[in-house]
C-alpha atoms as a PDB file:
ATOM      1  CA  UNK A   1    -234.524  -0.290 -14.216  1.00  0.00           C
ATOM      2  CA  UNK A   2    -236.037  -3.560 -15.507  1.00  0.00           C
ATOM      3  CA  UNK A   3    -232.125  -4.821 -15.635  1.00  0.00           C
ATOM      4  CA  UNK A   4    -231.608  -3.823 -12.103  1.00  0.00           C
ATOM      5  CA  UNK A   5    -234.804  -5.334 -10.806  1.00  0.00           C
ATOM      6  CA  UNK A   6    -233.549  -8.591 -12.373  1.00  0.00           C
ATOM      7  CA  UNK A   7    -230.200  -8.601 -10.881  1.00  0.00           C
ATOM      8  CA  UNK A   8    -231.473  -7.743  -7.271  1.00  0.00           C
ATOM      9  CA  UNK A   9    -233.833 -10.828  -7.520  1.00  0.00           C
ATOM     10  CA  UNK A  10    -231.263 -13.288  -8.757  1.00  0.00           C
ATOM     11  CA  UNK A  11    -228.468 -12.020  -5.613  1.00  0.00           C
ATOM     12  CA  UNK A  12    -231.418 -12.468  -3.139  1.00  0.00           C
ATOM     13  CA  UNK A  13    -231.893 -15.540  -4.773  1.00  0.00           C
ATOM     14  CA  UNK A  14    -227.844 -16.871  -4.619  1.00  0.00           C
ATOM     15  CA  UNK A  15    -227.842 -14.948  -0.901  1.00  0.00           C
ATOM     16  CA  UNK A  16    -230.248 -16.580   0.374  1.00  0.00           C
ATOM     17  CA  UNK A  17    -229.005 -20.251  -0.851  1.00  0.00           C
ATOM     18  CA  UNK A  18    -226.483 -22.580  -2.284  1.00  0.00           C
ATOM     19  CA  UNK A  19    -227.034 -24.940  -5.160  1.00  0.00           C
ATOM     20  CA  UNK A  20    -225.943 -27.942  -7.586  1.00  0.00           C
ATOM     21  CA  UNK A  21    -225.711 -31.550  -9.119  1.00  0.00           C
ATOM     22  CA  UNK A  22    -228.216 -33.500 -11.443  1.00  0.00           C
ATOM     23  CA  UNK A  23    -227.675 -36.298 -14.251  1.00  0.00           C
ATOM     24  CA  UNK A  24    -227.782 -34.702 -17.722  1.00  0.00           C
ATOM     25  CA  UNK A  25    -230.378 -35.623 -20.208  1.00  0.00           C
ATOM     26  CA  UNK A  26    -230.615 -36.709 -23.692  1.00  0.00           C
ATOM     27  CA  UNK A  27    -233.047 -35.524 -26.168  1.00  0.00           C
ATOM     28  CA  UNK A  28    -235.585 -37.944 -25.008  1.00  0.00           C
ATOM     29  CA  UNK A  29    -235.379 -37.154 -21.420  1.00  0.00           C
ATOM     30  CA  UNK A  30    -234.189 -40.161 -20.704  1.00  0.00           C
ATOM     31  CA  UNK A  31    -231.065 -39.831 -17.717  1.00  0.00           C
ATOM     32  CA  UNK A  32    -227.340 -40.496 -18.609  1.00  0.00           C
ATOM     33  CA  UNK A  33    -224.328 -39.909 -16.968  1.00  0.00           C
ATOM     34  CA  UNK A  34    -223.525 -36.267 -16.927  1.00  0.00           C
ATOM     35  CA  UNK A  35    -221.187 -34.418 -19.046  1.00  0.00           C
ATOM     36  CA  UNK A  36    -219.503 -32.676 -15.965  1.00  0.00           C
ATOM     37  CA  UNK A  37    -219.118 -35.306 -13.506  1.00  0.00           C
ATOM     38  CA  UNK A  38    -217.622 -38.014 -16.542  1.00  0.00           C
ATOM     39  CA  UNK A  39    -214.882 -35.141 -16.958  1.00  0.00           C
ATOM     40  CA  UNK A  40    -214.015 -34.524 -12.785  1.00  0.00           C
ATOM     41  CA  UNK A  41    -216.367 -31.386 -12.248  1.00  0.00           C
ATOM     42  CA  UNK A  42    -218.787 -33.392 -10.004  1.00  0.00           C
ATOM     43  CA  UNK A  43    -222.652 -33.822  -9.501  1.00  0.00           C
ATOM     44  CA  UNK A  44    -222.822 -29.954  -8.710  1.00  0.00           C
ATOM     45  CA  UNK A  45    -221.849 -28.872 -11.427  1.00  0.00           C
ATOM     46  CA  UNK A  46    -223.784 -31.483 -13.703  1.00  0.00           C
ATOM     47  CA  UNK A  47    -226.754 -29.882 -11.962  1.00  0.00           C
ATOM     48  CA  UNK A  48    -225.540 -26.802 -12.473  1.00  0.00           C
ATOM     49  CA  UNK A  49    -225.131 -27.594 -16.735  1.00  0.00           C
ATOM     50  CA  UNK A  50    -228.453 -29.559 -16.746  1.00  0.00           C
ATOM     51  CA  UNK A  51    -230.304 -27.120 -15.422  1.00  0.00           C
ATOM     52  CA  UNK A  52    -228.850 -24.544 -17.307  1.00  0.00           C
ATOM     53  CA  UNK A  53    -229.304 -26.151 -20.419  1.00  0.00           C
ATOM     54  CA  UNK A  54    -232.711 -27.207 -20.101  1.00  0.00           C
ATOM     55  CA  UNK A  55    -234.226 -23.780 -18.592  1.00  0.00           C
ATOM     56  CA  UNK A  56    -232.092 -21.955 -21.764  1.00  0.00           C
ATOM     57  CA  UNK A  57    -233.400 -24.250 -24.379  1.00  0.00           C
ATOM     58  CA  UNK A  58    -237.235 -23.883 -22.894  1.00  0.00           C
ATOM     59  CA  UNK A  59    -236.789 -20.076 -23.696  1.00  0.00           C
ATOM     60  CA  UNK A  60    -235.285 -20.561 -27.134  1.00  0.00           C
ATOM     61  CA  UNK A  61    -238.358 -23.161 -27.786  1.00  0.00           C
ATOM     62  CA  UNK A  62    -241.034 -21.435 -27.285  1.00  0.00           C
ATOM     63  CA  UNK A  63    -239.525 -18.552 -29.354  1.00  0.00           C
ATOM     64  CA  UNK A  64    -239.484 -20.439 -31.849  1.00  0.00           C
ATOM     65  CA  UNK A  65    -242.864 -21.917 -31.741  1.00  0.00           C
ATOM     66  CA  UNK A  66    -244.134 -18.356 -31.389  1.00  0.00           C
ATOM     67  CA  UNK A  67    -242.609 -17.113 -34.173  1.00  0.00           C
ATOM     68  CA  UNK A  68    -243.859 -20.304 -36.208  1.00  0.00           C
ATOM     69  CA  UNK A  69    -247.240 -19.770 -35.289  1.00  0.00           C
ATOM     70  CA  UNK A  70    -247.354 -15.463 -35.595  1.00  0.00           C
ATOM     71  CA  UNK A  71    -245.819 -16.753 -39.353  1.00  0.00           C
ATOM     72  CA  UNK A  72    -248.628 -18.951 -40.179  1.00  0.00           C
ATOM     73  CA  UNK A  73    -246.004 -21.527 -40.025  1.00  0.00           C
ATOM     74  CA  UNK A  74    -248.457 -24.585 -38.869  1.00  0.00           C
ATOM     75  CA  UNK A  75    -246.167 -27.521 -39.607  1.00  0.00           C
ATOM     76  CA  UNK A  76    -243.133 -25.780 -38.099  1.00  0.00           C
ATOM     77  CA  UNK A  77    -244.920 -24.477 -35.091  1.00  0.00           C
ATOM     78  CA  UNK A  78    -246.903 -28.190 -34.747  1.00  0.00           C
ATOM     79  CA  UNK A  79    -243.126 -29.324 -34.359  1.00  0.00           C
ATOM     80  CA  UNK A  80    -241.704 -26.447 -32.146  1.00  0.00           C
ATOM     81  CA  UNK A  81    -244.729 -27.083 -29.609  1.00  0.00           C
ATOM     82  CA  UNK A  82    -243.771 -30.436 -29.451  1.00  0.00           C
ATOM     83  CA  UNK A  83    -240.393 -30.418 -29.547  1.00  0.00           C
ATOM     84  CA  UNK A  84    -240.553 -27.292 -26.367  1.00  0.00           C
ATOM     85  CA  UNK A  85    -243.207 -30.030 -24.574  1.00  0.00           C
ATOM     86  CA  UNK A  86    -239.956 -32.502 -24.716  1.00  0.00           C
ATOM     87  CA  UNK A  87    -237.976 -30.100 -23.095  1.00  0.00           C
ATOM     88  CA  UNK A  88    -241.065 -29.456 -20.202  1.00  0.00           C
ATOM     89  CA  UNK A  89    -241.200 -33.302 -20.026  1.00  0.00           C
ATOM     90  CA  UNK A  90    -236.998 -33.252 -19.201  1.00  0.00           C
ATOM     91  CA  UNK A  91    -237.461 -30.651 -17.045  1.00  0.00           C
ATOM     92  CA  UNK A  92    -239.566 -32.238 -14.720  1.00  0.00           C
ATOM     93  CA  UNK A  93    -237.779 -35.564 -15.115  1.00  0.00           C
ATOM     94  CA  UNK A  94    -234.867 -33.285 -13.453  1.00  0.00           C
ATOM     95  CA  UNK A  95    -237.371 -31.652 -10.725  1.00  0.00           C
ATOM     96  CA  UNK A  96    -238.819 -35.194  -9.867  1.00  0.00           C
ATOM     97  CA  UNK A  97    -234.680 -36.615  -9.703  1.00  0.00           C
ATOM     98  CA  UNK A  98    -234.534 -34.599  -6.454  1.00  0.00           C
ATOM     99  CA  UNK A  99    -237.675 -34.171  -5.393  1.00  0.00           C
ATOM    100  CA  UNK A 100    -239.132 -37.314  -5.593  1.00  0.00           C
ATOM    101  CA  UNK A 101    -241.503 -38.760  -8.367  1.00  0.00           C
ATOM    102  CA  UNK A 102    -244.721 -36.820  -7.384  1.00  0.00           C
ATOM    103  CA  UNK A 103    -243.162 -34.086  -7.158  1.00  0.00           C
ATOM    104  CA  UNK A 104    -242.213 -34.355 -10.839  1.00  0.00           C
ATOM    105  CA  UNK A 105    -245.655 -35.279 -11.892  1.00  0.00           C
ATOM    106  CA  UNK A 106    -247.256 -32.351  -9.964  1.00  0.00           C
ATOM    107  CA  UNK A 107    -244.290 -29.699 -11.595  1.00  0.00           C
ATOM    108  CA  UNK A 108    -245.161 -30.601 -15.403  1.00  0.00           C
ATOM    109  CA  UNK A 109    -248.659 -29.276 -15.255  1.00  0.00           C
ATOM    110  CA  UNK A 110    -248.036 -26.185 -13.661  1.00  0.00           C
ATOM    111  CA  UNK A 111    -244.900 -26.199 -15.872  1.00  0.00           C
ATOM    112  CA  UNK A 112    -247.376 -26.682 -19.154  1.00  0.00           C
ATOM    113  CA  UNK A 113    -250.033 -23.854 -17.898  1.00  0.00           C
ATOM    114  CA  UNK A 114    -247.486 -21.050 -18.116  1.00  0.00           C
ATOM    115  CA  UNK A 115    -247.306 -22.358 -21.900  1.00  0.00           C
ATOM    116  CA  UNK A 116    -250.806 -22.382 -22.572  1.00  0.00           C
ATOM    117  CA  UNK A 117    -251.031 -18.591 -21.660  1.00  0.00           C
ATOM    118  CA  UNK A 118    -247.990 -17.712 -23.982  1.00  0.00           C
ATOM    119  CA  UNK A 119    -249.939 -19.354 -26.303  1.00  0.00           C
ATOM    120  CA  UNK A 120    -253.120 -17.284 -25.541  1.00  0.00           C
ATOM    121  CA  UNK A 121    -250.742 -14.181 -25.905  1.00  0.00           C
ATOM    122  CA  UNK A 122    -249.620 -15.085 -28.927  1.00  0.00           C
ATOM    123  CA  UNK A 123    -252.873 -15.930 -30.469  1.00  0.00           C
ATOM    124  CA  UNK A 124    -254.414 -13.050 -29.135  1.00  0.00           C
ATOM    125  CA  UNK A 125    -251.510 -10.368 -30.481  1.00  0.00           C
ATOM    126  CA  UNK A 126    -251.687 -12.309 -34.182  1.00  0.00           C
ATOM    127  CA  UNK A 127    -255.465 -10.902 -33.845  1.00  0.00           C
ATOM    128  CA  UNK A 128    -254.789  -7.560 -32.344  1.00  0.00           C
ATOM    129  CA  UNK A 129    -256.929  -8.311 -29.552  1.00  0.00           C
ATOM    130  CA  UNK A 130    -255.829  -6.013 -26.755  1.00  0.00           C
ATOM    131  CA  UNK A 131    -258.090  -7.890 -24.290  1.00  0.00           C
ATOM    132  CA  UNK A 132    -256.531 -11.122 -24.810  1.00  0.00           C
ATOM    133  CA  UNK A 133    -253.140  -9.897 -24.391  1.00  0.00           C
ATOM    134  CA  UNK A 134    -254.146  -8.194 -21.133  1.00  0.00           C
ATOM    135  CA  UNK A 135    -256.080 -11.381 -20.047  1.00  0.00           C
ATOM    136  CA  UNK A 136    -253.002 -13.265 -20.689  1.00  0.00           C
ATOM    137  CA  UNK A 137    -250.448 -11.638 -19.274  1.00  0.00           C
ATOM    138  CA  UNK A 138    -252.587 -10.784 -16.629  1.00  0.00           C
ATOM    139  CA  UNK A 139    -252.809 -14.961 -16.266  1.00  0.00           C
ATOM    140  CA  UNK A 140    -249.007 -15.044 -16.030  1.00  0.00           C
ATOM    141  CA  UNK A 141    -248.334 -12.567 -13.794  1.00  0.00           C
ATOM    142  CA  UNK A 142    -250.067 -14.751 -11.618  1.00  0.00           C
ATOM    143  CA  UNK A 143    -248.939 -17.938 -12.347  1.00  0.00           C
ATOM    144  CA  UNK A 144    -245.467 -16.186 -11.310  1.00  0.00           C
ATOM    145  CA  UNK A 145    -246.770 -16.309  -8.105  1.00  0.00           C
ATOM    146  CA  UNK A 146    -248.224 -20.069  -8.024  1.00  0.00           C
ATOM    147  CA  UNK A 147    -244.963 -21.133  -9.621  1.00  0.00           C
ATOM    148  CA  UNK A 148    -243.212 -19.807  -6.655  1.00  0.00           C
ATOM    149  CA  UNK A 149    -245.003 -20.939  -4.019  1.00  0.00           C
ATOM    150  CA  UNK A 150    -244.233 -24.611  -5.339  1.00  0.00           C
ATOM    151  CA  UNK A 151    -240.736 -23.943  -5.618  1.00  0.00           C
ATOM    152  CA  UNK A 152    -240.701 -22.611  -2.024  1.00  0.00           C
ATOM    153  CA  UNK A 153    -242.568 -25.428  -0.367  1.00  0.00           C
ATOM    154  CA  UNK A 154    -239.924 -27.678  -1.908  1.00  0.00           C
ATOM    155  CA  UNK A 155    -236.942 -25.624  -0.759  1.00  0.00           C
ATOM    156  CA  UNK A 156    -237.756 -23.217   2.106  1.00  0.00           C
ATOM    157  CA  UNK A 157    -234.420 -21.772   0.803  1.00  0.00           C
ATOM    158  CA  UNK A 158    -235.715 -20.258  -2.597  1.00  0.00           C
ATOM    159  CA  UNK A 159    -237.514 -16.443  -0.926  1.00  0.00           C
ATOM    160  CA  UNK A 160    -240.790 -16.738  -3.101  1.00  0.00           C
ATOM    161  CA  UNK A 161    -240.994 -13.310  -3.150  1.00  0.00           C
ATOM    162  CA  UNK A 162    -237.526 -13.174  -5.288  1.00  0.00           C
ATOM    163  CA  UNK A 163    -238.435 -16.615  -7.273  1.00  0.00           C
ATOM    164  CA  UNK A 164    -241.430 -14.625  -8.464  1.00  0.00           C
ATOM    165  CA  UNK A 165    -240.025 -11.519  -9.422  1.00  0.00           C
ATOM    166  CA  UNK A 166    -237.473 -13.878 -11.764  1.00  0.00           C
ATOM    167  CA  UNK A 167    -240.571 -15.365 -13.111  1.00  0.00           C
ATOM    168  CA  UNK A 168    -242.027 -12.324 -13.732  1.00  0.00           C
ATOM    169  CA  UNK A 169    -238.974 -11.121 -15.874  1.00  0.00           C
ATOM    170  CA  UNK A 170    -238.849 -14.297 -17.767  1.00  0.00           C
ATOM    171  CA  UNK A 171    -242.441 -14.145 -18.721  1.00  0.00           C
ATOM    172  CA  UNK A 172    -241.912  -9.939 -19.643  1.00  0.00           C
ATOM    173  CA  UNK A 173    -238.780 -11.587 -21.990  1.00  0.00           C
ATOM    174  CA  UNK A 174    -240.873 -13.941 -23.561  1.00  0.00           C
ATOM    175  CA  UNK A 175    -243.386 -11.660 -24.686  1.00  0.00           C
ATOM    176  CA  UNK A 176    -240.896  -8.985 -25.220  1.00  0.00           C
ATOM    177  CA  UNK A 177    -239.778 -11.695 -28.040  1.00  0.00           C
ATOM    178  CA  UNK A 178    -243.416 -12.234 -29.294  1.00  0.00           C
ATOM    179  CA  UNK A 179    -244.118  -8.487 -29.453  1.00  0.00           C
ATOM    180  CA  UNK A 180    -240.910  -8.124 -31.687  1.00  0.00           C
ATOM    181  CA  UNK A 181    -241.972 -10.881 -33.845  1.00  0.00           C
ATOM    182  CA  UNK A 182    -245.358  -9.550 -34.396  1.00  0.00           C
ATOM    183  CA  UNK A 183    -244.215  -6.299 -35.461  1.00  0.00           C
ATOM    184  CA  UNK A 184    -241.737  -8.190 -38.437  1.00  0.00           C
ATOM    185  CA  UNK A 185    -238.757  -7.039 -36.602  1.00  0.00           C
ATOM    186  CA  UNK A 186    -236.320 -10.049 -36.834  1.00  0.00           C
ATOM    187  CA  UNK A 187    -233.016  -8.388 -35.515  1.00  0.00           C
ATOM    188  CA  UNK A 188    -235.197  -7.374 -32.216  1.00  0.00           C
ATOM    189  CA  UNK A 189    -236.598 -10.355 -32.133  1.00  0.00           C
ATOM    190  CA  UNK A 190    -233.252 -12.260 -32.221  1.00  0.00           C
ATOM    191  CA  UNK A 191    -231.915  -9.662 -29.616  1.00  0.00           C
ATOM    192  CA  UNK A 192    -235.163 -10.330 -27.483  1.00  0.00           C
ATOM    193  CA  UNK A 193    -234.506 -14.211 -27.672  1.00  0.00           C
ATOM    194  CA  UNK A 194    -230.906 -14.260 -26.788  1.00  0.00           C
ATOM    195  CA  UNK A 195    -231.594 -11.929 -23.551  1.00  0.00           C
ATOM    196  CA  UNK A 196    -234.345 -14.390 -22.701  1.00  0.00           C
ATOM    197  CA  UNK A 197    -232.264 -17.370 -23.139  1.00  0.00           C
ATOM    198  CA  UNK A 198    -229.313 -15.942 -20.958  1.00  0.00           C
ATOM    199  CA  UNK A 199    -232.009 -14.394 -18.205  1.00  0.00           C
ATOM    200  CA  UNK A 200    -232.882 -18.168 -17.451  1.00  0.00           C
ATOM    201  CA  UNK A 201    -229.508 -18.348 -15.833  1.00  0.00           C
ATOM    202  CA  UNK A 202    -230.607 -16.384 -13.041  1.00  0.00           C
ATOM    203  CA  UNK A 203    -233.156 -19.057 -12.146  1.00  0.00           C
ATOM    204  CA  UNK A 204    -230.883 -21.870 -13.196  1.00  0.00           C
ATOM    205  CA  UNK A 205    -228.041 -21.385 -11.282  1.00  0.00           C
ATOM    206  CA  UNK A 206    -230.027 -19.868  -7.583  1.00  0.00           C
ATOM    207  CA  UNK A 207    -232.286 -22.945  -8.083  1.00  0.00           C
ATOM    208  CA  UNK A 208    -228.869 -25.428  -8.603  1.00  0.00           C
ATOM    209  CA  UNK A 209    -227.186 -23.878  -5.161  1.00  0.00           C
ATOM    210  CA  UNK A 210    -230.426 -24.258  -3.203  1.00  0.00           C
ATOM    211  CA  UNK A 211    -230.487 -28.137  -4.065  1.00  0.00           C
ATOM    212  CA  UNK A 212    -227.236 -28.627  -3.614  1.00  0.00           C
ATOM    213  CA  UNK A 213    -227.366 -27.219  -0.044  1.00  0.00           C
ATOM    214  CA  UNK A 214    -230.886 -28.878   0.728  1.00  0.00           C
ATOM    215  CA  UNK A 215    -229.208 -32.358  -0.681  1.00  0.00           C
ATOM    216  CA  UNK A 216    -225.716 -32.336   0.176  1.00  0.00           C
ATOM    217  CA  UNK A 217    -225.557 -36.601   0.321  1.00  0.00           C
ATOM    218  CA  UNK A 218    -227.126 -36.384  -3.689  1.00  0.00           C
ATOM    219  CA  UNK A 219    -224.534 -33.859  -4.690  1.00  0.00           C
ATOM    220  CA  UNK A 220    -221.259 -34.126  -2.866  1.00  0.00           C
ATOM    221  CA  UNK A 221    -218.558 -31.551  -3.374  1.00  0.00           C
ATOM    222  CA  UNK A 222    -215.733 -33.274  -5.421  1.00  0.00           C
END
């Protein structure tokens, strides 16, 4: 059920829209020219990749910082944190590439606060406090909605309704990957991160074909 749910938000999603086309990044979010358009495939598909990569490596980061810090691992989940708040710093380099520059600075703190509550999750499961969880997932769930609405008011295109179901399921893969961590189950846990990693596609790719058709003079067809 939770599969299907997932799948019938991302085709609303690519139904209602058509996406693609931004620079990729190096490490230190600085802009370059893209992988895909310096071998023929064009800015659509370098939005395509970029996005991609970036929304996949966000999920991969913070399962690693979780795990660091559910290990006691402080140095190692010092530099997860800040290697994942790179990554949310790239990320809204990209949003603010199409958007415009404010709308970059206003995406990284709403970006950042669905971190801070995965961190209040994972803090409150490595002290078994049931309330905490519930608190912050509860917080999440909600923030599904805010992150949404943003989303929507910059492209009419994206149905908030379906952006925030996607949400949803990547913040119920997340902490389907801190649960399995907590318990000391490390194949899970690896299963759980690899599902969460590939379920950002469904958010990449929607989100790519929506630009792409809101922009169509930033990201020509080749």
């Amino acid at each position: 059920m939770k599969t299907l749910k997932l799948t019938f938000a991302s085709a609303m999603l690519a139904t209602a829209v058509a996406f693609g086309g931004v620079t990729g990044l190096e490490p230190t979010g600085a802009f370059q020219a893209g992988y895909a358009q310096a071998h023929g495939m064009g800015p659509q598909a370098d939005l395509r990749l970029a996005l991609n990569q970036l929304l996949s490596e966000h999920a991969t980061l913070a399962a690693a910082a979780t795990g660091a810090a559910l290990g006691g691992r402080n140095k190692e989940f010092e530099a997860a944190a800040a290697t994942l708040d790179m990554n949310s710093q790239d990320i809204a380099k990209a949003i603010g590439s199409v958007y415009g520059e404010a709308a970059g600075e206003a995406f990284l703190p709403l970006w950042r606060k669905h971190i801070g509550f995965f961190v209040d999750y994972t803090m409150a499961t490595a002290k078994g406090s049931g309330k905490g969880q519930k608190k912050a997932v509860d917080d999440l769930l909600g923030y599904a909605g805010d992150f949404a609405a943003f989303l929507n008011s910059a492209t009419p295109a994206l149905p908030k309704d379906a952006v925030a179901e996607l949400v949803k399921m990547h913040i119920l893969s997340l902490k389907d990957v801190v649960d399995a961590q907590a318990n000391r189950d490390p194949k899970l846990a690896y299963q759980k991160i690899r599902e969460a990693s590939r379920h950002m596609q469904m958010i990449a790719d929607p989100l790519a074909d929506a630009i792409v058709k809101q922009f169509p003079e930033k990201f020509p067809a080749m």
